[in-house]
Protein backbone atom coordinates (compact mmCIF):
# COMPACT_ATOMS: atom_id res chain seq x y z
CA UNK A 1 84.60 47.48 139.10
CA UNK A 2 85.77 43.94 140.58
CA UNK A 3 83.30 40.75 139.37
CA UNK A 4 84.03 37.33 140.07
CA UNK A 5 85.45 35.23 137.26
CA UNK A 6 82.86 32.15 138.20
CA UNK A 7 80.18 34.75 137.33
CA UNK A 8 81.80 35.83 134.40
CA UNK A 9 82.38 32.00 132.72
CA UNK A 10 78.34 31.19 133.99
CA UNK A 11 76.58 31.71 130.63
CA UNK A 12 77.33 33.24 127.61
CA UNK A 13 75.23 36.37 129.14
CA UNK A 14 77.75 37.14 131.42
CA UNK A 15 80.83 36.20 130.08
CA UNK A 16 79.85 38.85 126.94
CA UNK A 17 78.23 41.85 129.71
CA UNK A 18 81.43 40.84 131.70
CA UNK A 19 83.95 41.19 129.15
CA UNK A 20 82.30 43.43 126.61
CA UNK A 21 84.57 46.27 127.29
CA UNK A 22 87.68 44.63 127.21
CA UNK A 23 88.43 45.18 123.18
CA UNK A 24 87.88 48.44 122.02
CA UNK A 25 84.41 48.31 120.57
CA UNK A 26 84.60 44.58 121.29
CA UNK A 27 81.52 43.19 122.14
CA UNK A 28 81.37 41.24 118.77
CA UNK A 29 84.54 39.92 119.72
CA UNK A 30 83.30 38.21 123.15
CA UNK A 31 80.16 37.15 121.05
CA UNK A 32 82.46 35.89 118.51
CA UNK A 33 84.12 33.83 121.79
CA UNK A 34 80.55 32.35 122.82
CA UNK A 35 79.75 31.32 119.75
CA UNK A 36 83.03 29.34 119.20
CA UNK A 37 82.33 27.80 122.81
CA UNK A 38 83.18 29.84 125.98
CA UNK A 39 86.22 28.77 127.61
CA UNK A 40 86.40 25.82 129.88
CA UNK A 41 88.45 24.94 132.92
CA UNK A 42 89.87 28.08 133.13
CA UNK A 43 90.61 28.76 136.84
CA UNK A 44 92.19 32.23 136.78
CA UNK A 45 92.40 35.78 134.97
CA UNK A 46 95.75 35.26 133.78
CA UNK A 47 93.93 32.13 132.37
CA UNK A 48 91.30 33.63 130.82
CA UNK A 49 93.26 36.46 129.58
CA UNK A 50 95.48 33.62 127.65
CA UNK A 51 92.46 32.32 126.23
CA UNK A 52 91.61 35.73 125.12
CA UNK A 53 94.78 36.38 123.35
CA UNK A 54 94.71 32.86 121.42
CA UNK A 55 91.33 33.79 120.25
CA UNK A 56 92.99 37.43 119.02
CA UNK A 57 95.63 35.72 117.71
CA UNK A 58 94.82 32.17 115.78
CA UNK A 59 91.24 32.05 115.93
CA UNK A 60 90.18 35.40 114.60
CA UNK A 61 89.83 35.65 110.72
CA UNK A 62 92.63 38.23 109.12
CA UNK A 63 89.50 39.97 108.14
CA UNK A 64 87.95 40.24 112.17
CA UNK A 65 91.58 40.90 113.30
CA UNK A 66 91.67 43.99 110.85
CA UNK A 67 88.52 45.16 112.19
CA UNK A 68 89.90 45.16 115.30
CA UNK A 69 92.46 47.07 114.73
CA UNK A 70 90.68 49.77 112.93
CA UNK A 71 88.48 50.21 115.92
CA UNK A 72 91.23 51.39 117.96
CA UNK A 73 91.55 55.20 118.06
CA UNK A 74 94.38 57.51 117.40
CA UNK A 75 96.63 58.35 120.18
CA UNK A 76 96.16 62.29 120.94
CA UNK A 77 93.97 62.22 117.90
CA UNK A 78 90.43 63.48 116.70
CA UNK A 79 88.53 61.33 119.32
CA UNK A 80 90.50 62.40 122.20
CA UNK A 81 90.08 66.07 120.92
CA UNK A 82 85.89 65.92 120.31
CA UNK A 83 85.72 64.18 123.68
CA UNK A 84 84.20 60.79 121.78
CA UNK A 85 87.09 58.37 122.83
CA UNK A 86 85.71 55.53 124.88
CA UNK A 87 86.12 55.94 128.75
CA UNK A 88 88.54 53.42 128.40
CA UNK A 89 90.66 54.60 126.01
CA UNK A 90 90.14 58.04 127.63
CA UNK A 91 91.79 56.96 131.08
CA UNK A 92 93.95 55.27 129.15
CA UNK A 93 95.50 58.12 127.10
CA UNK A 94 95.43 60.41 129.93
CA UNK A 95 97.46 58.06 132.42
CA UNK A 96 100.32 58.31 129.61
CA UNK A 97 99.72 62.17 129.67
CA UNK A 98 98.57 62.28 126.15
CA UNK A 99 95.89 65.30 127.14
CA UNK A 100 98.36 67.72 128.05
CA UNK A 101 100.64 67.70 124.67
CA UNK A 102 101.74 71.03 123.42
CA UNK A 103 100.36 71.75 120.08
CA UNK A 104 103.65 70.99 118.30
CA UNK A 105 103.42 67.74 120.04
CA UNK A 106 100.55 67.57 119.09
CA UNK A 107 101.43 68.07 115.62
CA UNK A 108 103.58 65.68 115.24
CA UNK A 109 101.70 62.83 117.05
CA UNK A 110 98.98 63.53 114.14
CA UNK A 111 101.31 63.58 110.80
CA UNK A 112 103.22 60.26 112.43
CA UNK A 113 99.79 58.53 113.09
CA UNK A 114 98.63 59.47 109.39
CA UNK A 115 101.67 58.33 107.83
CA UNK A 116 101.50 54.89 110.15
CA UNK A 117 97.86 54.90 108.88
CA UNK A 118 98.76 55.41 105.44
CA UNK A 119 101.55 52.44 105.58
CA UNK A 120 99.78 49.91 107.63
CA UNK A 121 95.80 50.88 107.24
CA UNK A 122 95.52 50.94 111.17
CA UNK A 123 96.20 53.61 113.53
CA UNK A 124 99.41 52.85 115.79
CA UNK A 125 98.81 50.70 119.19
CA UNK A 126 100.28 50.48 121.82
CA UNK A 127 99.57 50.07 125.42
CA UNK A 128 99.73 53.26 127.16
CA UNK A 129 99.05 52.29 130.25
CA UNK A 130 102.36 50.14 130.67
CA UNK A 131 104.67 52.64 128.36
CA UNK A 132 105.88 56.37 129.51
CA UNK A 133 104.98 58.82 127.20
CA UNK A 134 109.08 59.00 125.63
CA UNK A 135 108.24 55.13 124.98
CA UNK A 136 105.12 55.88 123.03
CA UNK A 137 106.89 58.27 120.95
CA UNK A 138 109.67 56.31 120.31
CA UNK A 139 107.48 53.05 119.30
CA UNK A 140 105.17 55.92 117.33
CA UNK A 141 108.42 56.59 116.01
CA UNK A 142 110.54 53.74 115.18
CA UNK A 143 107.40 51.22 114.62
CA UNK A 144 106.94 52.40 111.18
CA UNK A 145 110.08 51.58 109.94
CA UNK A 146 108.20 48.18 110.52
CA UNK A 147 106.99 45.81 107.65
CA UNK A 148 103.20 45.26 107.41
CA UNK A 149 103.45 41.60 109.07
CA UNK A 150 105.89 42.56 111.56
CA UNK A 151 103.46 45.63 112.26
CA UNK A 152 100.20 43.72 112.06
CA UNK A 153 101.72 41.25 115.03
CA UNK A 154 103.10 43.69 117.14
CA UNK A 155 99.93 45.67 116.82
CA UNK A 156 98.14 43.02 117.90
CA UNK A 157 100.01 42.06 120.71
CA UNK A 158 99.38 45.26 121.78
CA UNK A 159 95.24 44.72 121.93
CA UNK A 160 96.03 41.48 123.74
CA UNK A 161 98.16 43.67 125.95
CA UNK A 162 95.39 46.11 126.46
CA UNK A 163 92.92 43.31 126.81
CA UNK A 164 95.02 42.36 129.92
CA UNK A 165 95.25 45.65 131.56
CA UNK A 166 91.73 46.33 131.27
CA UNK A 167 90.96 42.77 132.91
CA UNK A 168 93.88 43.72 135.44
CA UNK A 169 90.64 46.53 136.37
CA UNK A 170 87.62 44.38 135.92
CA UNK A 171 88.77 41.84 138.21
CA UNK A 172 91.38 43.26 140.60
CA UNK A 173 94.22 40.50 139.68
CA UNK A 174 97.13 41.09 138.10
CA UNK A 175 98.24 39.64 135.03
CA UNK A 176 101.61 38.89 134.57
CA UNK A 177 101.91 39.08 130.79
CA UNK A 178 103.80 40.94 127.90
CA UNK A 179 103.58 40.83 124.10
CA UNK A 180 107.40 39.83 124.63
CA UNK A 181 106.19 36.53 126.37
CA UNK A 182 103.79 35.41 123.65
CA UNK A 183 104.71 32.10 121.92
CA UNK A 184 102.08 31.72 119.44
C-alpha cells in the first residue's frame, strides 16, 4: 500500500497509523517518535528512514532497544509454525524460503536460534528480504561467534534494515541503505 509521505509527517495521527507497522510490534516505537517531536524538514523516505534509524540507534533507551529486539520472532521458528507471525514477518520469511525447510533444516535453524537466544537474550535478526537463504544460515551461523555488543549493534542494524524495506513497501521508493553504511 503506497501513502504519501506529506500525509504521513501531518500529525502525530498519521505519522503513528502510517508507520505503525514498520518495527515489529512497533507502534510504541512511532509513539515513542511523536512524543520526542515528529521529524521536521524531512523531504524524502530515505530521509525519514534515516531519522528512523537515529531514533533506533541513539535515542532509544538500552532498555526500549532490548524490547525491540525481543519482539522480533524466530526465523523458521514457533510463530512461523502456529501461523501467529505477523503478515510482515510472514512475507518476509517466506520470500527467503524459510517455509519450505526440510525438517533437519529445520532442526537446526531451532537449536542455533536457542543457543543465539541463550548467548545474546534475543532471537537472531537479520533481514531476509535482502539475504539468500545460504546468507541467513551463514550469519545464523557465524553471528554467534559474536560478542554481546558487537551482536546487539549488528542486530540492530538489522531492524533499521528491516525498517527500510518495509518503508521501501509503504511508500513505493527505494531506499538506498545498508547496516554497512551506518556511521553512528
Amino acid at each position: 500500500m503506497s501513502v504519501s509521505l506529506e500525509h504521513t509527517l501531518a500529525s502525530d495521527g498519521a505519522f503513528v497509523d502510517s508507520l505503525e507497522s514498520i518495527f515489529e510490534h512497533g507502534r510504541w516505537i512511532v509513539e515513542e517518535v511523536c512524543a520526542k517531536g515528529r521529524p521536521t524538514g524531512v523531504k524524502s523516505v530515505p530521509e525519514l528512514h534515516l531519522f528512523l534509524v537515529d531514533f533506533v540507534m541513539n535515542k532509544l533507551s538500552a532498555e526500549q532497544q532490548l524490547r525491540l529486539l525481543t519482539s522480533h520472532p524466530d526465523l523458521a521458528g514457533r510463530a512461523a509454525e502456529e501461523g501467529s507471525l505477523s503478515s510482515h514477518s510472514e512475507d518476509e520469511q517466506k520470500s527467503a524460503g524459510l517455509h519450505v525447510l526440510s525438517v533437519d533444516e529445520k532442526a537446526t535453524f531451532h537449536a542455533l536460534n536457542e543457543e543465539y537466544k541463550s548467548k545474546f537474550g534475543f532471537p537472531f535478526i537479520i533481514c531476509v528480504k535482502r539475504n539468500k537463504l545460504e546468507a541467513i544460515k551463514h550469519g545464523l551461523t557465524t553471528r554467534r561467534h559474536n560478542t554481546r555488543e558487537e551482536e546487539y549493534r549488528a542486530a540492530l542494524l538489522q531492524v533499521c534494515a528491516i525498517a527500510a524495506v518495509r518503508l521501501e513497501a509503504k511508500f513505493g521508493v527505494l531506499i538506498p541503505w545498508t547496516p554497512a553504511e551506518a556511521a553512528l
